[in-house]
Protein backbone atom coordinates (compact mmCIF):
# COMPACT_ATOMS: atom_id res chain seq x y z
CA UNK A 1 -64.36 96.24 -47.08
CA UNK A 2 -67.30 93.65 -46.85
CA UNK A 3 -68.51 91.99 -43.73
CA UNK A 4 -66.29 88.65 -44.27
CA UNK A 5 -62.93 91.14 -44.08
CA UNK A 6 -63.75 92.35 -40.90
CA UNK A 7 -64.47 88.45 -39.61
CA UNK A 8 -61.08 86.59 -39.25
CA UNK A 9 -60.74 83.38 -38.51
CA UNK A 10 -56.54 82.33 -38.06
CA UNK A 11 -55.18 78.90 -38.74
CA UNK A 12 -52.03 79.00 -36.23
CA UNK A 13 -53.24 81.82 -33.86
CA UNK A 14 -50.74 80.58 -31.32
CA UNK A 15 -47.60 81.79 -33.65
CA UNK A 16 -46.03 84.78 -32.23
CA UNK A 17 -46.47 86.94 -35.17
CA UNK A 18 -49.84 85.63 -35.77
CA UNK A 19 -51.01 86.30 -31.84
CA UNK A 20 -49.66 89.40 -32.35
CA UNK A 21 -51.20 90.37 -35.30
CA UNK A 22 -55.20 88.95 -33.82
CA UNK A 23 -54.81 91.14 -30.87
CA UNK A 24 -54.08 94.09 -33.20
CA UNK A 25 -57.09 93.47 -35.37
CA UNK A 26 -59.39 92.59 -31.90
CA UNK A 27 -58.84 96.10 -31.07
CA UNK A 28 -59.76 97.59 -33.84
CA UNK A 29 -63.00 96.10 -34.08
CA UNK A 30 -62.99 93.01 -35.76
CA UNK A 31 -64.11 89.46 -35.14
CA UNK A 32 -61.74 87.23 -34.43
CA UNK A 33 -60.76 83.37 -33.87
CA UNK A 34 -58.71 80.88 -34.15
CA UNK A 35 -57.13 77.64 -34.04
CA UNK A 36 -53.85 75.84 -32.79
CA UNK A 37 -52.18 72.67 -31.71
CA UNK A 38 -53.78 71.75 -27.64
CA UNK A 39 -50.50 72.05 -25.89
CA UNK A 40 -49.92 75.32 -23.90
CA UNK A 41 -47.55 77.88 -25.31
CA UNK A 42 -47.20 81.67 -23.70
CA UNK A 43 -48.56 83.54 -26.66
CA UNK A 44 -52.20 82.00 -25.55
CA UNK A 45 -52.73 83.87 -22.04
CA UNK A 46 -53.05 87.46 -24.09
CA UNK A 47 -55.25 85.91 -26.40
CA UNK A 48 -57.64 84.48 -23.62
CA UNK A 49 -57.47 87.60 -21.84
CA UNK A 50 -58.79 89.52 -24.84
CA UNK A 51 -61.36 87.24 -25.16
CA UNK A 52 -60.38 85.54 -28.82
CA UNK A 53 -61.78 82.25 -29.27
CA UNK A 54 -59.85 79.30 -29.40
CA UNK A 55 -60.11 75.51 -31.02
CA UNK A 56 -58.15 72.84 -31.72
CA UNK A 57 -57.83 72.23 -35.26
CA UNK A 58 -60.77 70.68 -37.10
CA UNK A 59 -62.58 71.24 -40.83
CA UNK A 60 -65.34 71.55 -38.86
CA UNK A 61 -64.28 74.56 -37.07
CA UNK A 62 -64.23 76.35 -41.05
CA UNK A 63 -67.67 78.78 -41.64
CA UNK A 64 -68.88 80.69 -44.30
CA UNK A 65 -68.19 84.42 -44.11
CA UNK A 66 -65.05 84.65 -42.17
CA UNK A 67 -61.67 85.31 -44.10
CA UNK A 68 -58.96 83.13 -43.25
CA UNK A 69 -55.63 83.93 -42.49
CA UNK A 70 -52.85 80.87 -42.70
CA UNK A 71 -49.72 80.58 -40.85
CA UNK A 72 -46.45 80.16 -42.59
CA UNK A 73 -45.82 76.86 -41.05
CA UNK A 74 -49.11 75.07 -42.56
CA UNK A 75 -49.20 73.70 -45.56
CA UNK A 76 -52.06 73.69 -48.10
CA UNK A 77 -52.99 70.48 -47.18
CA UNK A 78 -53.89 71.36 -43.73
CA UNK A 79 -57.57 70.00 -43.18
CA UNK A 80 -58.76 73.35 -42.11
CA UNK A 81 -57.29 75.08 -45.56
CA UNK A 82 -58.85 72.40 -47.56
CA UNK A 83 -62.17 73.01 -45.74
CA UNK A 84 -61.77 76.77 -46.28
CA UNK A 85 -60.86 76.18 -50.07
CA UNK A 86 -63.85 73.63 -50.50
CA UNK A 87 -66.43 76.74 -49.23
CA UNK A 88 -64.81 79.07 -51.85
CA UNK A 89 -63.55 81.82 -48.39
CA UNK A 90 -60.81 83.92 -49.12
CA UNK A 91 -57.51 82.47 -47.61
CA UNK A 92 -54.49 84.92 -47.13
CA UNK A 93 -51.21 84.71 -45.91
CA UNK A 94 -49.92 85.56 -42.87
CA UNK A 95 -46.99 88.25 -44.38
CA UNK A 96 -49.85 89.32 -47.08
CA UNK A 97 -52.44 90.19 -44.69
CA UNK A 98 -50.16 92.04 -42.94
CA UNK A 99 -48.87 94.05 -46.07
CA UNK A 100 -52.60 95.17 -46.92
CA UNK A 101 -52.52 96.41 -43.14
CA UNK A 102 -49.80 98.54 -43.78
CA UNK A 103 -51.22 100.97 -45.64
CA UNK A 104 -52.05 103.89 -44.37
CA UNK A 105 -49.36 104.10 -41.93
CA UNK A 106 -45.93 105.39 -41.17
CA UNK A 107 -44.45 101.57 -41.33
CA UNK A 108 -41.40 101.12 -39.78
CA UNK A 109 -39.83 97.21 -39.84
CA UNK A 110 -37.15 95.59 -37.90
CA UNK A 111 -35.44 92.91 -39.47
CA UNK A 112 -31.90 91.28 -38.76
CA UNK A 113 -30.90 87.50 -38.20
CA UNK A 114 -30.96 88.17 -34.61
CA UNK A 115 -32.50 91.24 -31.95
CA UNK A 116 -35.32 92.33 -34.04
CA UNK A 117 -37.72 91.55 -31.33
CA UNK A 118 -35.74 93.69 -28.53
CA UNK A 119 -35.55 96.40 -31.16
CA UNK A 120 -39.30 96.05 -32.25
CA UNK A 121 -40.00 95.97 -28.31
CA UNK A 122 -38.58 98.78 -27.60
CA UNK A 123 -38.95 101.16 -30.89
CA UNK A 124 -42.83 99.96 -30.13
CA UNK A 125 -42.69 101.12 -26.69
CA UNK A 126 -41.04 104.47 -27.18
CA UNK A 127 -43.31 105.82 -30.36
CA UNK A 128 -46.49 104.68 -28.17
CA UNK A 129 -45.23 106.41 -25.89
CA UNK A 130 -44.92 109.37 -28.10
CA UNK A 131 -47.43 109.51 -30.90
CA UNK A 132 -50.13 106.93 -31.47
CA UNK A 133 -48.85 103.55 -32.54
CA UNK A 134 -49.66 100.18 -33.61
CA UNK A 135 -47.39 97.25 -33.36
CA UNK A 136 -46.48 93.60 -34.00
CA UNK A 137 -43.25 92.29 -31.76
CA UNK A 138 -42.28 88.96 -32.58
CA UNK A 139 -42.84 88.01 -28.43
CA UNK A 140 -46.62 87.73 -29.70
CA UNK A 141 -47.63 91.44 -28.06
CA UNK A 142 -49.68 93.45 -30.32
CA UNK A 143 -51.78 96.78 -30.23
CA UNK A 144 -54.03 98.10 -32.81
CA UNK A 145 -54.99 101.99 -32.22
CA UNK A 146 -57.20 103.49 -34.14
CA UNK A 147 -55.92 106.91 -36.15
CA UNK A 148 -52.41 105.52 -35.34
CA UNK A 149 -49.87 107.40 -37.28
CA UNK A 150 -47.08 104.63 -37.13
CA UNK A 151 -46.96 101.10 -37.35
CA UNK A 152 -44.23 99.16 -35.61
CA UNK A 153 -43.49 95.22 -36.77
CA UNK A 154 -41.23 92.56 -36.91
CA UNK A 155 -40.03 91.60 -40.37
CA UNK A 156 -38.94 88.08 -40.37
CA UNK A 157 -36.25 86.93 -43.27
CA UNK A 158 -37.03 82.83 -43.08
CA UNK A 159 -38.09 81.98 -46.61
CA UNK A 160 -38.14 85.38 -46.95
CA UNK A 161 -41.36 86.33 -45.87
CA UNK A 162 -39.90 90.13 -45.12
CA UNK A 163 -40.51 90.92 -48.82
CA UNK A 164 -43.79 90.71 -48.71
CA UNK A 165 -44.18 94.43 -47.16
CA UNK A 166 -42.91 97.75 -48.70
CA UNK A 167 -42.20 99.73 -45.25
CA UNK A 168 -41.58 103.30 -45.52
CA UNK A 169 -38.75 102.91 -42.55
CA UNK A 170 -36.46 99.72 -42.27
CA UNK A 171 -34.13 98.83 -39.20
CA UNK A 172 -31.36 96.33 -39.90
CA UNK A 173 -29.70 95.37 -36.47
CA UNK A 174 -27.43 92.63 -38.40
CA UNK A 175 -27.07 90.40 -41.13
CA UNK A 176 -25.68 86.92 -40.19
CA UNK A 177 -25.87 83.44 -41.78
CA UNK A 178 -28.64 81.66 -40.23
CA UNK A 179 -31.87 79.42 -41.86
CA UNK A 180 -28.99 76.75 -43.21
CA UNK A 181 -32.84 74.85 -43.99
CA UNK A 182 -33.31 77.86 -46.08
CA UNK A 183 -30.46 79.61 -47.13
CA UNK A 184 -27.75 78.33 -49.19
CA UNK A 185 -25.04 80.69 -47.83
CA UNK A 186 -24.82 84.70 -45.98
CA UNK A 187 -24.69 86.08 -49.73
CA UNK A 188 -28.00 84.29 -50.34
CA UNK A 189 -29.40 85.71 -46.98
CA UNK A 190 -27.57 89.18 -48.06
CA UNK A 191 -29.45 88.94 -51.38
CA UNK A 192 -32.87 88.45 -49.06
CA UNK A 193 -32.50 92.08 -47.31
CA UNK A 194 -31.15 93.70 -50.50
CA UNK A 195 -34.76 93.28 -51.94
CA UNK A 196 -36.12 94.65 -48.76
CA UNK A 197 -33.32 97.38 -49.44
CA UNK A 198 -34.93 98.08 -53.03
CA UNK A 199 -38.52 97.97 -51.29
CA UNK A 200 -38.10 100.52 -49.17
CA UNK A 201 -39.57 103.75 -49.11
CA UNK A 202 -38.07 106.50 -46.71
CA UNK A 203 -34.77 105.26 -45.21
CA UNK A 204 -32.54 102.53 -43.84
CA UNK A 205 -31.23 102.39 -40.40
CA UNK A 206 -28.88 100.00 -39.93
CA UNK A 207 -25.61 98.41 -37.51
CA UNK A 208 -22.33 100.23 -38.61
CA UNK A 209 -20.34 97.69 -37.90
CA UNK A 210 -21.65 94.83 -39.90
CA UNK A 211 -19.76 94.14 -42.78
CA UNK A 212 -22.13 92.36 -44.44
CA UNK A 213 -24.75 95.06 -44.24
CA UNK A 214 -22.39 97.53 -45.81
CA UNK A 215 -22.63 95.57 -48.40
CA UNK A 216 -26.54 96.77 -49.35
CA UNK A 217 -26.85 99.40 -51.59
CA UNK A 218 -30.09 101.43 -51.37
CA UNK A 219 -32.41 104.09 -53.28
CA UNK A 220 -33.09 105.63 -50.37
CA UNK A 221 -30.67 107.08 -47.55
CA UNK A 222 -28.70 104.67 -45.22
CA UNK A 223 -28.32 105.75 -42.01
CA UNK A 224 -25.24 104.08 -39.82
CA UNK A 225 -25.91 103.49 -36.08
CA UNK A 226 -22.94 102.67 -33.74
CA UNK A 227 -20.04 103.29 -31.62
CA UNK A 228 -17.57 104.67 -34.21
CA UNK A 229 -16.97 108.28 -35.66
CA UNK A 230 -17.98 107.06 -39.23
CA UNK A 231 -21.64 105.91 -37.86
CA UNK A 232 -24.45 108.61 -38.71
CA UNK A 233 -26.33 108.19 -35.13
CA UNK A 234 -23.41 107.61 -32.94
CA UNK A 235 -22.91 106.72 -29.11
CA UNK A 236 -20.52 108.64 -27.04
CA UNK A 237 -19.68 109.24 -23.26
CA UNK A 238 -21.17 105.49 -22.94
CA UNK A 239 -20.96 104.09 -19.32
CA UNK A 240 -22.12 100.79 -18.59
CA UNK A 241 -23.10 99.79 -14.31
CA UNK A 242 -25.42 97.55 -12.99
CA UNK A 243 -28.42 99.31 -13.64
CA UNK A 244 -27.67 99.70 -17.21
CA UNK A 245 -25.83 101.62 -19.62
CA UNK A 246 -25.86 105.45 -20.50
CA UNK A 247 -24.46 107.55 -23.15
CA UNK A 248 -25.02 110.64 -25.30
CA UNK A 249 -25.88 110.35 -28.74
CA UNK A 250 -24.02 112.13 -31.80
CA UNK A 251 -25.64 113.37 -35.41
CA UNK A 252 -24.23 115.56 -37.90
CA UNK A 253 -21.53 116.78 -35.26
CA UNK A 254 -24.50 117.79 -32.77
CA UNK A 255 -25.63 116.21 -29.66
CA UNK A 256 -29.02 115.04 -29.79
CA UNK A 257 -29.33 114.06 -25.95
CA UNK A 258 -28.66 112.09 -23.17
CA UNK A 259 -30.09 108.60 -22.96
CA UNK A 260 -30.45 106.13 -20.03
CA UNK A 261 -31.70 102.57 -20.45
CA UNK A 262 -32.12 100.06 -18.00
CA UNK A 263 -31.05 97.18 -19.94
CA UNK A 264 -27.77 95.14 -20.54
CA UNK A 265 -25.48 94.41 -22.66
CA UNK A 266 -23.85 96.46 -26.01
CA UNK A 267 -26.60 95.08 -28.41
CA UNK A 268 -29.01 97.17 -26.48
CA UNK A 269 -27.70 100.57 -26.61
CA UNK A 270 -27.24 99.62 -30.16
CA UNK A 271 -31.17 98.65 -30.50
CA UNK A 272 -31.37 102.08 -28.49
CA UNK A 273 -29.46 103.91 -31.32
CA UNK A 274 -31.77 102.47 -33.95
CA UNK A 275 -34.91 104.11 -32.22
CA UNK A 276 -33.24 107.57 -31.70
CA UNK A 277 -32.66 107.73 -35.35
CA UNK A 278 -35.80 107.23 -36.56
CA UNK A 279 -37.28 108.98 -33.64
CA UNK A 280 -35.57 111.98 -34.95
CA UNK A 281 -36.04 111.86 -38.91
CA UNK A 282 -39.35 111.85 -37.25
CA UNK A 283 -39.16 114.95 -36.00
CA UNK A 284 -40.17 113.55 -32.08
CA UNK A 285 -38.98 115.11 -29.31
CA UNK A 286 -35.72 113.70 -27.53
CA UNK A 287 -36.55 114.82 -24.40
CA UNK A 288 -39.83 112.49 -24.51
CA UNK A 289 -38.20 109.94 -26.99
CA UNK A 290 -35.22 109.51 -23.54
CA UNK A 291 -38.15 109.13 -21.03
CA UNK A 292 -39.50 106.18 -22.80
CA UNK A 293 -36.40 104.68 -22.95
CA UNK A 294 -35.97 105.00 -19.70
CA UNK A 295 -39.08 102.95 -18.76
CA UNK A 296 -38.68 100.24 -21.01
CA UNK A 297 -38.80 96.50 -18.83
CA UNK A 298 -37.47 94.60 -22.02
CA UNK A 299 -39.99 91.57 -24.19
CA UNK A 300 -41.08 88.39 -23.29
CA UNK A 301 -38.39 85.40 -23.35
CA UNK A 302 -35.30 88.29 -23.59
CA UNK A 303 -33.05 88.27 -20.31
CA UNK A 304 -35.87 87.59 -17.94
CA UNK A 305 -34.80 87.19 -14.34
CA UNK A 306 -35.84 85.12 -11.43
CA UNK A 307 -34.10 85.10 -8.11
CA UNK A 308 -34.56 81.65 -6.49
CA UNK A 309 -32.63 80.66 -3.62
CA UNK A 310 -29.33 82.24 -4.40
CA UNK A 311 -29.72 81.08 -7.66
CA UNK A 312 -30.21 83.93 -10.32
CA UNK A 313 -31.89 82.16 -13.21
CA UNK A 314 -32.15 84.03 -16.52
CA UNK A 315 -34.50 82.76 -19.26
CA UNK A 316 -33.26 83.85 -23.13
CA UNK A 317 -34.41 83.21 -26.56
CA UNK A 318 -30.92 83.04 -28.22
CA UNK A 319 -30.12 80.25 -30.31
CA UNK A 320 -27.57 81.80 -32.93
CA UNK A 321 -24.26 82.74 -31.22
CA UNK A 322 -24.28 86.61 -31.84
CA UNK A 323 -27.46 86.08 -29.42
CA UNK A 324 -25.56 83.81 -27.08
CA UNK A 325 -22.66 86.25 -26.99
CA UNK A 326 -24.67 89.12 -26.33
CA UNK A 327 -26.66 87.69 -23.52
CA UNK A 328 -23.54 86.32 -22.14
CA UNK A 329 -22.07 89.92 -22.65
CA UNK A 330 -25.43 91.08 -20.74
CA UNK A 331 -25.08 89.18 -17.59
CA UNK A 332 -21.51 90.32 -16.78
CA UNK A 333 -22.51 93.79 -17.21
CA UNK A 334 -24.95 93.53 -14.41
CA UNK A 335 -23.51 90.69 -12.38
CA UNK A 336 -19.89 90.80 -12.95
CA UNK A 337 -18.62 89.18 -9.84
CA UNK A 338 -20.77 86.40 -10.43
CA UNK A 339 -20.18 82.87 -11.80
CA UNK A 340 -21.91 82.73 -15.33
CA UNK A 341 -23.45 79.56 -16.00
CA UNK A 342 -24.94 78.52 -19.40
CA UNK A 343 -27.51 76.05 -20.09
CA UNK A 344 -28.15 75.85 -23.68
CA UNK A 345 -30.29 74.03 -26.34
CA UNK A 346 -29.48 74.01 -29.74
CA UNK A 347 -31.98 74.71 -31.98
CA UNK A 348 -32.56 72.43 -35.06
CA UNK A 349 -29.60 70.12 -36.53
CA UNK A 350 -28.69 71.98 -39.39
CA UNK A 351 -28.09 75.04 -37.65
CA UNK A 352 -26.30 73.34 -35.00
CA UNK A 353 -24.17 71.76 -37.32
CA UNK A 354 -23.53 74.47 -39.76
CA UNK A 355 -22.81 77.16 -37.02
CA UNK A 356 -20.58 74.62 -34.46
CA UNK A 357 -17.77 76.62 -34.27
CA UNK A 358 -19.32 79.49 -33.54
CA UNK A 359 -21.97 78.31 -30.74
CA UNK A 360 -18.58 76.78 -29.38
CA UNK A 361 -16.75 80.36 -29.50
CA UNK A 362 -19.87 82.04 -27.97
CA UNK A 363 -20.24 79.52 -25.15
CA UNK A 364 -17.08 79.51 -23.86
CA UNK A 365 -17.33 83.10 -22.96
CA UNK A 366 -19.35 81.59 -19.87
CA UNK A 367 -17.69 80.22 -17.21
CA UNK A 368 -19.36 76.90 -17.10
CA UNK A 369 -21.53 75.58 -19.83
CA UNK A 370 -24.37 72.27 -20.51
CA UNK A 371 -26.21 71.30 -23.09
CA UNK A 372 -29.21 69.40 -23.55
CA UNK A 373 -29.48 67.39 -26.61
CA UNK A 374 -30.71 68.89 -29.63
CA UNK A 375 -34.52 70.31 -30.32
CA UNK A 376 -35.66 69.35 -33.77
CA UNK A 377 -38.23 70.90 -35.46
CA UNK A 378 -41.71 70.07 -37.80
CA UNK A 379 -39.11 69.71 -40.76
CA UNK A 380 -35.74 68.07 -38.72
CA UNK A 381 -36.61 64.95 -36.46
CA UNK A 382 -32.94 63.95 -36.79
CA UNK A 383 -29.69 64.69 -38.54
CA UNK A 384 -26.20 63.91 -38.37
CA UNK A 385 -24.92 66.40 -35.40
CA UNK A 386 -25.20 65.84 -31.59
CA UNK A 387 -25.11 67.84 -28.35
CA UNK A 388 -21.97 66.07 -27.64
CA UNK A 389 -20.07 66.61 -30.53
CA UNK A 390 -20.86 70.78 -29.73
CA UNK A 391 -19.51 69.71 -25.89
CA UNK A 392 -16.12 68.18 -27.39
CA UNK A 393 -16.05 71.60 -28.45
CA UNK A 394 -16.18 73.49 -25.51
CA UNK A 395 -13.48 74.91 -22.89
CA UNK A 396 -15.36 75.56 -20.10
CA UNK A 397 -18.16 71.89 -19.72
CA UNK A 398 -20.34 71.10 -22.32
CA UNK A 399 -21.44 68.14 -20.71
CA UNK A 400 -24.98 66.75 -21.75
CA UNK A 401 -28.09 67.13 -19.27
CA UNK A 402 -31.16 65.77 -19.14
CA UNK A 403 -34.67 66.54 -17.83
CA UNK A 404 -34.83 63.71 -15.42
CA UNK A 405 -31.38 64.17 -13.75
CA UNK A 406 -30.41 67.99 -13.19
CA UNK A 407 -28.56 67.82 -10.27
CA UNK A 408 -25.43 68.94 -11.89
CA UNK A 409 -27.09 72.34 -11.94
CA UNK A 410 -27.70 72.74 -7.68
CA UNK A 411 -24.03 72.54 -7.47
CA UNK A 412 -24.07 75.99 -9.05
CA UNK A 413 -26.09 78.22 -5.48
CA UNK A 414 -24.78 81.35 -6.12
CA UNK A 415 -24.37 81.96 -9.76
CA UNK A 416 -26.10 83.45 -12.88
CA UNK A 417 -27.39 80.34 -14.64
CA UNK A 418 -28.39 81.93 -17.96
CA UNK A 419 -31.35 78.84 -19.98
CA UNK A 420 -30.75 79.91 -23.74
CA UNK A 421 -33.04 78.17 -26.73
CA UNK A 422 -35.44 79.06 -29.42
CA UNK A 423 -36.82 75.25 -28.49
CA UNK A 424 -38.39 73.83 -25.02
CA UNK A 425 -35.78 75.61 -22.92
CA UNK A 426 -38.25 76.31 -20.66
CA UNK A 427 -39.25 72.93 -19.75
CA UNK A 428 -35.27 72.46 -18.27
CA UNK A 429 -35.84 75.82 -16.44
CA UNK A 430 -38.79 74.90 -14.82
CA UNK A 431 -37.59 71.70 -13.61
CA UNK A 432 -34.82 73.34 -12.19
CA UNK A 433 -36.81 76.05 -10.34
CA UNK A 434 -39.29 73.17 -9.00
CA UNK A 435 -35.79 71.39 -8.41
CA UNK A 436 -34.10 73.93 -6.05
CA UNK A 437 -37.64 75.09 -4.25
């Protein structure tokens, strides 16, 4: 490795993979920097805590001896990737870097359409727990540790990046049609995770109960995680309060142990079954692996609560509607005589348009809903879909709110109002909390 490998210089740092993925190589001893757009985003506090540099983006900020890694969402005409290219430094992708990082470990990564960052959370949080571990959650929380012996990261299908790692362990939590920018159809995005299929090296852990997933054929076992007799890691005796859920977990006709998590919601004792699997190919202890999962808080932007005058306000990243359903799902495990209130954003226009019916189907399983109009994205400034045309959807609302006028929302003291976006969510949430202090 020469000196300019172990200098790296990111163009994006402020991505959640690429945070991630600078905190992992600041602590194992390299140099690092970066740049990003000025405007504050969450992944930049852990960053300025570990003391990574910073810029906005300039040519100027582009020096001899430093490699330079490039985030998906720049192009090659990016000043700072034209300056980089004009002083002959080695520029490398995001996914590539991270394949070349790989090596050495015992990789594990998560992919699905939707919960891979719960699932990286937590599988991260259990193996550290365990055995020494690096990881890469999608949230933008990373740890390097030197002499790990596994590797924990979040394998991303949009425009396929995924395939550019060769994991020895993959989880598949679900395979659902999402990426309409991208993807033609779900048997182009089932295409995408048979090649990671084909790529991998040791096994496949994935959801029983997707169809679509059944569908993947691989050279290496499949193991089925669920709720069903047929399922290979299988959760029985499950009871579900308002601390969480419990349940014991079936393999091979043996009970592996008894497992307590202090999260909500189906999709996470599913996430739960994932790690217990590979946990135990492993060869970890269960007793240890169910103490872990017992302390585990949840990631950054999943279900996060704030209690605010009689107002419980939960903060969520979905935007698909499996998500929306399953945070919805969440919130009446633990507050189930409460109102459920939903506030959501749709993400991009040509999701929102090719998934309608099901963001409607998901939405109504709240009690009241409201939308605020649609957040594009670098790629979508407009398109043919509306907020409104989702809310003439809807049972239960589906009004339009905006930022300057959210008064419908302090008619609601009492209930669960759950903010749900991939966009700037948070900006409506905020308001609303400044609003009702």
């Amino acid at each position: 490795m020469t000196a300019a490998d172990k200098k790296v210089y990111f163009i994006g740092i402020k991505g959640s993979g690429m945070s991630a993925l600078a905190l992992i190589l600041k602590d194992l001893g390299y140099e690092v920097a970066g740049s990003d757009i000025d405007q504050y985003t969450f992944t930049q506090t852990p960053l300025e805590e570990a003391g990574i540099p910073m810029y906005s983006f300039s040519a100027d900020n582009v020096k001899p001896g430093w490699t330079y890694i490039k985030g998906n969402a720049f192009p090659e005409t990016h000043p700072e990737v034209v300056a980089a290219k004009e002083q002959g430094a080695k520029i490398v992708s995001y996914p590539d870097f991270l394949s070349e990082l790989l090596k050495g470990y015992v990789s594990i990564g998560v992919s699905g359409t939707h919960g891979k960052t719960s699932t990286t959370g937590l599988l991260a949080h259990v193996l550290s727990g365990v055995a020494k571990t690096s990881y890469l959650v999608g949230d933008g929380t990373g740890k390097g540790v030197d002499d790990a012996k596994f590797f924990v990261y979040e394998a991303d299908e949009y425009r396929r990046h995924f395939l550019a790692y060769h994991p020895d362990y993959t989880i598949m939590t679900n395979i659902d049609f999402d990426h309409p920018d991208y993807y033609q159809d779900v048997n182009d995005v089932i295409s995408a995770f048979q090649t990671e299929a084909d790529q991998t090296q040791k096994g496949i852990f994935a959801w029983g109960e997707d169809q679509n997933i059944r569908q993947i054929k691989a050279n290496v076992p499949i193991y089925y995680y669920g709720l069903n007799d047929g399922d290979d890691f299988q959760a029985i005796n499950i009871k579900r309060t308002d601390l969480g859920s419990e349940f014991d977990v079936k393999h091979d006709g043996q009970i592996l142990g008894h497992f307590e998590i202090r999260l909500f919601g189906q999709h996470n004792i599913l996430n739960s079954l994932a790690v217990v699997g590979v946990s135990y190919l492993e060869g970890l202890s269960m007793t240890e692996v169910a103490a872990e999962l017992l302390t585990f808080k949840g990631v950054k932007r999943r279900f996060s609560e704030t209690d605010i005058n009689q107002y419980t306000i939960i903060d969520d990243y979905a935007h698909h509607p499996s998500e929306i359903k399953a945070t919805i799902d969440a919130a009446r495990q633990k507050y189930p005589d409460k109102k459920i209130v939903a506030v959501f954003q749709p993400h991009t226009y040509s999701r929102t348009k090719a998934l309608m019916p099901g963001f409607a189907k998901s939405l109504n399983l709240a009690d009241e809903v409201f939308l605020t109009e649609i957040f594009g994205s670098v790629r979508e400034h407009q398109g043919s879909v509306s907020s409104a045309d989702l809310g003439a959807l809807i049972n239960h609302g589906g009004s339009v709110i905006h930022l300057d006028d959210l008064s419908p929302l302090v008619n609601e003291k009492g209930a669960v109002i759950v903010f749900m976006g991939a966009g700037d969510i948070q900006k409506y949430e905020q308001a609303f909390k400044d609003l009702i202090n």
